[in-house]
PDB file of N, CA and C in Angstrom:
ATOM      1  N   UNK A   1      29.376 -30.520  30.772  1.00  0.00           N
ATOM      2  CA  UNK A   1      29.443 -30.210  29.368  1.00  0.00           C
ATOM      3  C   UNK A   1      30.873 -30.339  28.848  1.00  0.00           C
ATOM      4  N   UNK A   2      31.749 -30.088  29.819  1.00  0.00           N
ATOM      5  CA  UNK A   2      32.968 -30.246  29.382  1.00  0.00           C
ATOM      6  C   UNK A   2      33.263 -31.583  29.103  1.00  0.00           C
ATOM      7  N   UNK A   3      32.552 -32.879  29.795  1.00  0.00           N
ATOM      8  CA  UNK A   3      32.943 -33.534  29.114  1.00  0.00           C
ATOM      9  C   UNK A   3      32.719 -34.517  27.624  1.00  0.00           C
ATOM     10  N   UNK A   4      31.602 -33.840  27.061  1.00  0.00           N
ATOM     11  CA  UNK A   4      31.771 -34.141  25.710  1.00  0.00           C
ATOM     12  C   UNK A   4      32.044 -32.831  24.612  1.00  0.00           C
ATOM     13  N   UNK A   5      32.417 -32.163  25.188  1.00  0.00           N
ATOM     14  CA  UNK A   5      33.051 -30.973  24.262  1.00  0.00           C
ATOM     15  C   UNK A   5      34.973 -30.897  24.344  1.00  0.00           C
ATOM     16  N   UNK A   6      35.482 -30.964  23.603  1.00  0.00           N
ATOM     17  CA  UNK A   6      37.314 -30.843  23.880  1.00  0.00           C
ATOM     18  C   UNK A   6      37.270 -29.520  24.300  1.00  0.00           C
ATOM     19  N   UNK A   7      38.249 -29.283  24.676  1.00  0.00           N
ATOM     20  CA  UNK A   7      38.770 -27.849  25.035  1.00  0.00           C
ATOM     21  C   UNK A   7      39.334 -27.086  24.051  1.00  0.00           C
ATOM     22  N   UNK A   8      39.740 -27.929  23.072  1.00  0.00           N
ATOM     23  CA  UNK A   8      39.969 -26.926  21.201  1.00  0.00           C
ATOM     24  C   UNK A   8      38.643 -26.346  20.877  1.00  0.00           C
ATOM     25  N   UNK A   9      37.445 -27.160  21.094  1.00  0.00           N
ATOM     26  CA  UNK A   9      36.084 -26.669  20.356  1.00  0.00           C
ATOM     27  C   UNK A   9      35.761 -25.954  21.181  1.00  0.00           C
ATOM     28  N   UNK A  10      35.625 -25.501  22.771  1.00  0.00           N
ATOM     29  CA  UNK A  10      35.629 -24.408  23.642  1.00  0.00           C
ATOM     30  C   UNK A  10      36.073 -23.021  23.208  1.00  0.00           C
ATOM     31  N   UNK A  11      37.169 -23.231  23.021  1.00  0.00           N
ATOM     32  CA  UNK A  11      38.046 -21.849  22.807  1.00  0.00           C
ATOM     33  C   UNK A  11      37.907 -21.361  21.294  1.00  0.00           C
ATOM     34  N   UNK A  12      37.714 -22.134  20.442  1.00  0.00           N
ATOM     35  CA  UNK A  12      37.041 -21.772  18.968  1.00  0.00           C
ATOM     36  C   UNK A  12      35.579 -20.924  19.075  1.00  0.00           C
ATOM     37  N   UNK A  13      34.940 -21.557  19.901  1.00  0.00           N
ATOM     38  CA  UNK A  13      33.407 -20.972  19.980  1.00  0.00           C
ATOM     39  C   UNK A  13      33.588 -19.594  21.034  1.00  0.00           C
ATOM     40  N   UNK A  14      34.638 -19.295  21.244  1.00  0.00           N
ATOM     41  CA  UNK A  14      35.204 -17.487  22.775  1.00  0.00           C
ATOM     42  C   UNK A  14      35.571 -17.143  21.655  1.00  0.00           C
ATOM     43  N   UNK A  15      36.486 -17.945  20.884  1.00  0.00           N
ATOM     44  CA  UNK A  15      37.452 -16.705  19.983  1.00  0.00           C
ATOM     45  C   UNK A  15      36.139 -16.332  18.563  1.00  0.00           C
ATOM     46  N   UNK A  16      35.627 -17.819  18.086  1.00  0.00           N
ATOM     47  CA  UNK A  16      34.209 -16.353  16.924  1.00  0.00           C
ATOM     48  C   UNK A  16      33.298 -15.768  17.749  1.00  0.00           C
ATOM     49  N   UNK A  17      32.600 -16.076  19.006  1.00  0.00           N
ATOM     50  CA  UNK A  17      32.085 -14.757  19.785  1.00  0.00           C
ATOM     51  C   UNK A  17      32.877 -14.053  19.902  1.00  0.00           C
ATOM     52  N   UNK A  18      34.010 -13.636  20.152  1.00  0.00           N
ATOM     53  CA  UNK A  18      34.335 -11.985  20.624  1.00  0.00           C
ATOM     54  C   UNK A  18      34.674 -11.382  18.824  1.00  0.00           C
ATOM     55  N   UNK A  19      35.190 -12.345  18.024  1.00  0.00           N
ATOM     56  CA  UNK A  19      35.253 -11.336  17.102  1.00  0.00           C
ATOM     57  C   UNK A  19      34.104 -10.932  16.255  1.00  0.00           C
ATOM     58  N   UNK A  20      32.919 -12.072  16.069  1.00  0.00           N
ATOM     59  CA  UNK A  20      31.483 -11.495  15.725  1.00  0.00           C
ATOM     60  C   UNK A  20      31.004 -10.766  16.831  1.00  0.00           C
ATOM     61  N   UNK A  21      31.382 -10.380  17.832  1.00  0.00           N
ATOM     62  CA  UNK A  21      31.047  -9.200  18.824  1.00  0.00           C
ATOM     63  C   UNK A  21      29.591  -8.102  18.161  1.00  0.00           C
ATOM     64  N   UNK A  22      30.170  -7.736  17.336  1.00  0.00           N
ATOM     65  CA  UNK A  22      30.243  -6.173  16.748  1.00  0.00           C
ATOM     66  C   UNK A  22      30.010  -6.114  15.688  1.00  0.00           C
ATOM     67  N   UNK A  23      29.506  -7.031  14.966  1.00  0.00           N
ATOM     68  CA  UNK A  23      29.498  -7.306  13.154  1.00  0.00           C
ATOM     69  C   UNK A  23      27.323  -7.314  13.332  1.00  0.00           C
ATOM     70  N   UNK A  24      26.911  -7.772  14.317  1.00  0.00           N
ATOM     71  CA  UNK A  24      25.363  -7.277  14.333  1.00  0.00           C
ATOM     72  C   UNK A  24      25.310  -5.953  14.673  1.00  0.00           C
ATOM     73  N   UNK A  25      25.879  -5.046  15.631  1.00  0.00           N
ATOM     74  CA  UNK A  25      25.496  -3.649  15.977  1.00  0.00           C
ATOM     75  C   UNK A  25      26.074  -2.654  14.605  1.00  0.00           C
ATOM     76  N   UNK A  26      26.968  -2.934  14.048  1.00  0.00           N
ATOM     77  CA  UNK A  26      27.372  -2.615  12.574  1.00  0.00           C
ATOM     78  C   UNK A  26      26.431  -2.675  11.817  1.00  0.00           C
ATOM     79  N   UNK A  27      25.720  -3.853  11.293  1.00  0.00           N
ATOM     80  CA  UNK A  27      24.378  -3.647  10.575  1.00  0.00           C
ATOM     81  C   UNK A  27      23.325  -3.266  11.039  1.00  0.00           C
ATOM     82  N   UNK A  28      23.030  -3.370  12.131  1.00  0.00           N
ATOM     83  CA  UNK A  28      22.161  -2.660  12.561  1.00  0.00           C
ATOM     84  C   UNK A  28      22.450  -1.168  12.562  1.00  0.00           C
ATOM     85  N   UNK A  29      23.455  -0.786  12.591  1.00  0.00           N
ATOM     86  CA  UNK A  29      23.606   0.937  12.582  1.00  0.00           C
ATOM     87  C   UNK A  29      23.758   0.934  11.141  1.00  0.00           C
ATOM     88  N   UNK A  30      24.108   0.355  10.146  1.00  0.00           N
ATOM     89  CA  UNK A  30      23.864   0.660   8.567  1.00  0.00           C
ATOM     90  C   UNK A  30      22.608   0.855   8.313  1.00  0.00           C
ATOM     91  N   UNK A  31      21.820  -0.276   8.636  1.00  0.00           N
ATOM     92  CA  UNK A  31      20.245  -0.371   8.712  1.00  0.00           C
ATOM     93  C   UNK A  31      19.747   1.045   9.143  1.00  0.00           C
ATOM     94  N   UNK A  32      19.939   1.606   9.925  1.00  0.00           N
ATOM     95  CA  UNK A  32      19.262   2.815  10.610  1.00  0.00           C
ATOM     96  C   UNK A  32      19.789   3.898   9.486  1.00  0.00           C
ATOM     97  N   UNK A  33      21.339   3.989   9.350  1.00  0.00           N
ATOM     98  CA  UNK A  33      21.796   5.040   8.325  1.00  0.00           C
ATOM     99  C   UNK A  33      20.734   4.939   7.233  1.00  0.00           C
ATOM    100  N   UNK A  34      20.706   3.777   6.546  1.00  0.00           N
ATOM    101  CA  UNK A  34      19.861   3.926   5.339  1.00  0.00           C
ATOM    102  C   UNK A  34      18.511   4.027   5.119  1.00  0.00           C
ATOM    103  N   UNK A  35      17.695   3.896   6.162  1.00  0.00           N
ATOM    104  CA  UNK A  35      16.423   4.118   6.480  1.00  0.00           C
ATOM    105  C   UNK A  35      16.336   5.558   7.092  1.00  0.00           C
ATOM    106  N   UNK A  36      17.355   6.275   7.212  1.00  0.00           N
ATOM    107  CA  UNK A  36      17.208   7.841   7.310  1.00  0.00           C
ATOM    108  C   UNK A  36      17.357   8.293   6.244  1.00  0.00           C
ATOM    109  N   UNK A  37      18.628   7.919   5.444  1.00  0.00           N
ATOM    110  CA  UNK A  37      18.553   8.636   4.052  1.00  0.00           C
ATOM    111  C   UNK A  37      17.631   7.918   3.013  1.00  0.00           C
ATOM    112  N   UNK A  38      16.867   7.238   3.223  1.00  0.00           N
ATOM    113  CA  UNK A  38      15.744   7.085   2.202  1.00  0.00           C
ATOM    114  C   UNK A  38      14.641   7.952   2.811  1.00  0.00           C
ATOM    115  N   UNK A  39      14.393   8.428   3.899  1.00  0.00           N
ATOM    116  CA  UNK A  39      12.970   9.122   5.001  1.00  0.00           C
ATOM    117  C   UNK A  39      14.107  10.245   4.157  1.00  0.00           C
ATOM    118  N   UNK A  40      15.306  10.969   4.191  1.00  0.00           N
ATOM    119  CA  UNK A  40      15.497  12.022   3.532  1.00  0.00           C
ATOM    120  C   UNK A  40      15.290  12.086   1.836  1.00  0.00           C
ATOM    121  N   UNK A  41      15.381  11.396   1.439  1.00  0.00           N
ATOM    122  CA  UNK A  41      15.131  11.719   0.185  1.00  0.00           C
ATOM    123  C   UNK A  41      13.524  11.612  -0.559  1.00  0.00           C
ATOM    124  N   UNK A  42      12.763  10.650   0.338  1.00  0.00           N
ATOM    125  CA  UNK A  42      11.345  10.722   0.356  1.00  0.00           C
ATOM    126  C   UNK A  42      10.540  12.254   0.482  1.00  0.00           C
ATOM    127  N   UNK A  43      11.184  12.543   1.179  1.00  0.00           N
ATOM    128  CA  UNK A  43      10.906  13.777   2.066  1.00  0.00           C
ATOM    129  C   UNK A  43      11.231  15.090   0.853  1.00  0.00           C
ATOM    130  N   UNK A  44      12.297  15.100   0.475  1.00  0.00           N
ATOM    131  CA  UNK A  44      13.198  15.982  -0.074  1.00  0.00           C
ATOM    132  C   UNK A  44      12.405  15.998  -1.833  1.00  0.00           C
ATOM    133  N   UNK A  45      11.958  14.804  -2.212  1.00  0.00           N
ATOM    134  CA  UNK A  45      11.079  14.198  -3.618  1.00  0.00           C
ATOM    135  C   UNK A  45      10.052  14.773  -3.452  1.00  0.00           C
ATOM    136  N   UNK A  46       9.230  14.832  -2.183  1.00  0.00           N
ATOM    137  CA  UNK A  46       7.965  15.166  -1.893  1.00  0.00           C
ATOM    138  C   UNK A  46       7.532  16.619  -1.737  1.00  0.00           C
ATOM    139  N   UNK A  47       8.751  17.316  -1.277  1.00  0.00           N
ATOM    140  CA  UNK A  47       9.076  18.665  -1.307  1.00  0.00           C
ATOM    141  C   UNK A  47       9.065  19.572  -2.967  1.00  0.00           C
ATOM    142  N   UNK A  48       9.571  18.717  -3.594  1.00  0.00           N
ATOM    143  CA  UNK A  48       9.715  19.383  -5.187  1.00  0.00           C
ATOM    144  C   UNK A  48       8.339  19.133  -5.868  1.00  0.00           C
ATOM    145  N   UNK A  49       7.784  19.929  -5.991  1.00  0.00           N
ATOM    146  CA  UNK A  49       6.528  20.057  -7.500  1.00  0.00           C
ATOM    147  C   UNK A  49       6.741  19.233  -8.352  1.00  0.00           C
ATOM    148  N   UNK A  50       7.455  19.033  -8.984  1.00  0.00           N
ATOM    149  CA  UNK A  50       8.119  18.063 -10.250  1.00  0.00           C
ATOM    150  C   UNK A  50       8.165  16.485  -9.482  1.00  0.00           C
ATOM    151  N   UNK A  51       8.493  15.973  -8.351  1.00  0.00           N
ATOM    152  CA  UNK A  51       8.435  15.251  -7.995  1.00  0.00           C
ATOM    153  C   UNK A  51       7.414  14.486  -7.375  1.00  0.00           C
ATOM    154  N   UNK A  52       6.537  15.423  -6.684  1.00  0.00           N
ATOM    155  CA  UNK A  52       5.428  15.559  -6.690  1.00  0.00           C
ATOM    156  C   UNK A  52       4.117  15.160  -7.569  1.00  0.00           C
ATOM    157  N   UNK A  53       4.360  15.631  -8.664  1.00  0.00           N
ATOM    158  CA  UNK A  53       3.123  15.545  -9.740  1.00  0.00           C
ATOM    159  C   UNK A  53       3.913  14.365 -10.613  1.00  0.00           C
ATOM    160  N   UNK A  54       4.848  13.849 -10.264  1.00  0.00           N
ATOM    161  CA  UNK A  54       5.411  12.432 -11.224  1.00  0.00           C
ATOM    162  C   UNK A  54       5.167  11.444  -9.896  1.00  0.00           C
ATOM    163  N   UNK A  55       4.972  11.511  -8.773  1.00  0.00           N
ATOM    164  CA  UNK A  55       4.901  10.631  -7.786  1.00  0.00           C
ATOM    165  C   UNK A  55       3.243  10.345  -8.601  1.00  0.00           C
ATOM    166  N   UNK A  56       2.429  11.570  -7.788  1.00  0.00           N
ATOM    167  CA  UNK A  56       0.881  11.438  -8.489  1.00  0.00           C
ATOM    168  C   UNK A  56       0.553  10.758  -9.315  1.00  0.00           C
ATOM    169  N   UNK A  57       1.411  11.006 -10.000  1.00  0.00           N
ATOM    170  CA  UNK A  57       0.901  10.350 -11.873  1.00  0.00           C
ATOM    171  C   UNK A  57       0.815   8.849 -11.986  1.00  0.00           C
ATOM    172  N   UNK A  58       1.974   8.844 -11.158  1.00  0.00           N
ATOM    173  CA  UNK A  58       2.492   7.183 -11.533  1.00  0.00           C
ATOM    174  C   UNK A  58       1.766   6.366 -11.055  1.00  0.00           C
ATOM    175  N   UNK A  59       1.131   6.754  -9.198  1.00  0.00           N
ATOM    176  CA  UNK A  59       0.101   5.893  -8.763  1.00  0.00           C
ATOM    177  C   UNK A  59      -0.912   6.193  -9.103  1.00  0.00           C
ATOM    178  N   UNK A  60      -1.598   7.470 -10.162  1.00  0.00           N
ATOM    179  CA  UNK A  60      -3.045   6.961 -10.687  1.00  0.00           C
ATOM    180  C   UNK A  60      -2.927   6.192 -11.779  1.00  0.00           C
ATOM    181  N   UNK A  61      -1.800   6.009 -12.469  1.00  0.00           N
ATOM    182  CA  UNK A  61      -2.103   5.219 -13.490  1.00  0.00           C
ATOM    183  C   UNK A  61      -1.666   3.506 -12.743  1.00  0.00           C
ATOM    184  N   UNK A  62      -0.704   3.290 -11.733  1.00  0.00           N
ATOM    185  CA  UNK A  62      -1.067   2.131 -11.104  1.00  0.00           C
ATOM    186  C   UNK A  62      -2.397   1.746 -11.504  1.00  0.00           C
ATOM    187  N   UNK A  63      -3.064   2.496 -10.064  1.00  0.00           N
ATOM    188  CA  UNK A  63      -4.504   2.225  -9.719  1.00  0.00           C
ATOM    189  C   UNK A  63      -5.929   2.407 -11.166  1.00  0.00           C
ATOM    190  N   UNK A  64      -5.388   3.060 -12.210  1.00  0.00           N
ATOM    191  CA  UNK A  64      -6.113   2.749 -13.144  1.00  0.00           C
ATOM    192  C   UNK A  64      -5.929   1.519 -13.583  1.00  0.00           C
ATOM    193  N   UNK A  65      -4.748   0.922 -13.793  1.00  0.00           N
ATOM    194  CA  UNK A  65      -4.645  -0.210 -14.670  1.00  0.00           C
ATOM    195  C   UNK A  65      -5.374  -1.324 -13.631  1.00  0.00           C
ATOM    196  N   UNK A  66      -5.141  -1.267 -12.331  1.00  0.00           N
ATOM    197  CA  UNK A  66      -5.547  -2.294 -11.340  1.00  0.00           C
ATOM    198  C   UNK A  66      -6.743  -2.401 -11.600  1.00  0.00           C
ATOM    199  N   UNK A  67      -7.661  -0.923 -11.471  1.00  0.00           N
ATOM    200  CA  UNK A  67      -8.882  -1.142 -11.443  1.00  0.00           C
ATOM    201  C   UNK A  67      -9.655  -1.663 -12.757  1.00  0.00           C
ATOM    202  N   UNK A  68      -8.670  -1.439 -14.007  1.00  0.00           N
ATOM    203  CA  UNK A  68      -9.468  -1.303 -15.250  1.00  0.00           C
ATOM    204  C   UNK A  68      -9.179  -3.285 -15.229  1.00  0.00           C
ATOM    205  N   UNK A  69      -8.121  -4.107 -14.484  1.00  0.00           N
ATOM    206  CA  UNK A  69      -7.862  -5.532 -14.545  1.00  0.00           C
ATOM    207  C   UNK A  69      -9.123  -5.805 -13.389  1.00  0.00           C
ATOM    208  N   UNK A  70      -9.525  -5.510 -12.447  1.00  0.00           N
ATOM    209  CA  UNK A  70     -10.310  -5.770 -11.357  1.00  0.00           C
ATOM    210  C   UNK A  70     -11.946  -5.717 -12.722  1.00  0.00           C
ATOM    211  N   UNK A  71     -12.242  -5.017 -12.772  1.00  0.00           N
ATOM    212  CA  UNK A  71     -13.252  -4.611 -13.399  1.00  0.00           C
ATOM    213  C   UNK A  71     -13.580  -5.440 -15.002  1.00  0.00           C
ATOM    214  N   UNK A  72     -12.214  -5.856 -15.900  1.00  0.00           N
ATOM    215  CA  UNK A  72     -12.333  -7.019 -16.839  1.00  0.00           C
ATOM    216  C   UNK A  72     -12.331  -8.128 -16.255  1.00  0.00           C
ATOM    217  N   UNK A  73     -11.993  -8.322 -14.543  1.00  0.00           N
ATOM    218  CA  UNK A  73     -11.728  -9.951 -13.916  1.00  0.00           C
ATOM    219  C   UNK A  73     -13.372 -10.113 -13.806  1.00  0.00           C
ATOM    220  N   UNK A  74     -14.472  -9.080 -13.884  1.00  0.00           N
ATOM    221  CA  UNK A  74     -15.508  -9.589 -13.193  1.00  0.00           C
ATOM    222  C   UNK A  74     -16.699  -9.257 -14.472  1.00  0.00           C
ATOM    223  N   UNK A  75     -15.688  -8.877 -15.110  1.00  0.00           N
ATOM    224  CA  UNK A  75     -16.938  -9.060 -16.332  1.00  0.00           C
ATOM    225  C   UNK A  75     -17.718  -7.342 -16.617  1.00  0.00           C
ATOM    226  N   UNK A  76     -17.348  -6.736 -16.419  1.00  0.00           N
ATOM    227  CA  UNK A  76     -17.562  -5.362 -16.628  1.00  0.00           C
ATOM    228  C   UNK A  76     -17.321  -4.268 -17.964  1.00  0.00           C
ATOM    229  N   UNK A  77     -16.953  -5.051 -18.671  1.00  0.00           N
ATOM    230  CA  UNK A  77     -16.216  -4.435 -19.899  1.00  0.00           C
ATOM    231  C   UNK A  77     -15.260  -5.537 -20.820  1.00  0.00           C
TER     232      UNK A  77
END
């Protein structure tokens, strides 16, 4: 392999592996941070009454409008 690769393009491809080393386990540990503090604040929304009955609300009226479009797609009204 060495001989259609130079030895400049060798040592270019050691020196961005070691310094992208550590730039995937970095996002991957951001990734995890922020998928805890969204499971906390899910959690913490779900906990409050007020948050609670506006979570409720919002997906029955989703699912009304879906159903009331499902139900004009087939001729029902």
């Amino acid at each position: 392999m060495n001989a259609l690769m130079s030895n400049f393009d060798l040592d270019s491809a050691d020196i961005h592996r070691s310094s992208s080393k550590w730039e995937g386990l970095s996002e991957i540990d951001q990734a995890i941070r922020e998928n805890r503090l969204m499971e906390y604040r899910i959690k913490k929304s779900w906990a409050d009454p007020w948050g609670r009955k506006l979570t409720l609300t919002a997906l029955a009226v989703i699912v009304a409008g879906f159903s009331f479009l499902v139900g004009a797609s087939f001729g029902l009204w």
